[in-house]
Protein backbone atom coordinates (compact mmCIF):
# COMPACT_ATOMS: atom_id res chain seq x y z
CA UNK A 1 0.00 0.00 0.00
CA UNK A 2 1.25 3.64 -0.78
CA UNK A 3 -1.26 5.50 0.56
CA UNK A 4 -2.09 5.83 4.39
CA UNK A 5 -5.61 7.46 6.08
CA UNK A 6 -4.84 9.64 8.92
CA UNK A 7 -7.13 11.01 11.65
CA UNK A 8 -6.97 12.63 15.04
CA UNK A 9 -7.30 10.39 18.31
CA UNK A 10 -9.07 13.70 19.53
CA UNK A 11 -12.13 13.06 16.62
CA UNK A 12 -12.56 9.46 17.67
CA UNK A 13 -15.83 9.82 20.49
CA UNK A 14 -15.30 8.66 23.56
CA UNK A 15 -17.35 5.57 23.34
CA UNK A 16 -15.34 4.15 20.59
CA UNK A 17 -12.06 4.59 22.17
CA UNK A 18 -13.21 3.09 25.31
CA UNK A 19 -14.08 -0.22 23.26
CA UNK A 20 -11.27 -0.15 21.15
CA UNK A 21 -8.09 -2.29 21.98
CA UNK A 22 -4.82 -1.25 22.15
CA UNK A 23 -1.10 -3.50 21.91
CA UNK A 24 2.14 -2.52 21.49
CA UNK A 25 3.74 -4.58 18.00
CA UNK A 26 6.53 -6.60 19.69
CA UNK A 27 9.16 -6.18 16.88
CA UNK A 28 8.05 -2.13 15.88
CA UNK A 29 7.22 -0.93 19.20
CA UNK A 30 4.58 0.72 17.59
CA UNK A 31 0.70 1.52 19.52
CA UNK A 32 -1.55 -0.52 17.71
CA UNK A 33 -5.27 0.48 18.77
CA UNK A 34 -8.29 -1.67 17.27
CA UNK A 35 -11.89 -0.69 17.05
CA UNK A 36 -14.95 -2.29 16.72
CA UNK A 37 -16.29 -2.76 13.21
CA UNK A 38 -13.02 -1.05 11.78
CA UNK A 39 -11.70 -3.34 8.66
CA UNK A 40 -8.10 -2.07 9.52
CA UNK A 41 -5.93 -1.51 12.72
CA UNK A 42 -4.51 1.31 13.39
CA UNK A 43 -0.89 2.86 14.45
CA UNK A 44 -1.22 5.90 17.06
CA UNK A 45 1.56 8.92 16.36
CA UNK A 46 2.48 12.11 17.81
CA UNK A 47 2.08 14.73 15.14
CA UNK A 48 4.18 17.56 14.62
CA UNK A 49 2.38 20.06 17.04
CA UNK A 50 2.17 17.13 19.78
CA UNK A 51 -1.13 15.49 19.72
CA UNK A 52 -1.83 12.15 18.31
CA UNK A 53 -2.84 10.53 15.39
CA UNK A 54 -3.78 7.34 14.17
CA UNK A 55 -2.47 6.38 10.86
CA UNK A 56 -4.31 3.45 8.90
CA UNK A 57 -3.33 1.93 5.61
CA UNK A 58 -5.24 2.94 2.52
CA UNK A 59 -5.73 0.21 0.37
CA UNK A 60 -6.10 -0.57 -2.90
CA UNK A 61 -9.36 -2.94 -2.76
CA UNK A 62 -12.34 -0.87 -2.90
CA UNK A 63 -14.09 -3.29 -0.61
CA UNK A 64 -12.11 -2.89 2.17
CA UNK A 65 -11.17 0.33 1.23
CA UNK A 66 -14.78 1.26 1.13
CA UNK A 67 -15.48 -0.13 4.36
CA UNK A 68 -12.95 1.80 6.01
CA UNK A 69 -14.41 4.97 4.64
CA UNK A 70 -17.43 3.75 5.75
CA UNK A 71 -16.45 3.94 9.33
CA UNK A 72 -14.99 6.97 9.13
CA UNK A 73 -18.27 8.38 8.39
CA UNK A 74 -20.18 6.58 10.54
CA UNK A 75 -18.70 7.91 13.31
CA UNK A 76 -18.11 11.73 11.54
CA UNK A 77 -14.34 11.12 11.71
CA UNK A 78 -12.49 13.74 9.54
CA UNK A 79 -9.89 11.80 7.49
CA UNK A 80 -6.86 12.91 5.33
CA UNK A 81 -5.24 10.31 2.87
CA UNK A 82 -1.59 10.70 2.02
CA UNK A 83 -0.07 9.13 -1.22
């Protein structure tokens, strides 16, 4: 994948972070964070100005990346996608 959807941890309401699940990757060290009904994990960065981010892969199938739109709207998450 090339492209990556980003949104702010700060967008995400409060119901859905307190069902999501979070891991750190053993070999990255990276914060994964999972919700429920999202096609696609998630890695949580601090952005530039400090606050954090989740990035997600953007893929290439329009199924799944469809249904990651999908929940992006359901829950009135802004999204950028970066190429």
């Amino acid at each position: 994948m090339s492209a990556h959807a980003y949104i702010s941890y700060s967008d995400v309401p409060n119901s859905v972070i307190a069902s999501s699940r979070q891991r750190v990757h053993e070999e990255t060290k990276e914060m994964l964070i999972a919700f429920d009904d999202c096609p696609l994990t998630g890695v949580i960065h601090d952005d530039e100005g400090g606050a954090q981010e989740i990035e997600f892969p953007f893929p290439r199938a329009p199924e799944i990346r469809n249904s990651l739109v999908g929940w992006f709207m359901k829950w009135s998450i802004s999204f950028q996608v970066v190429t």
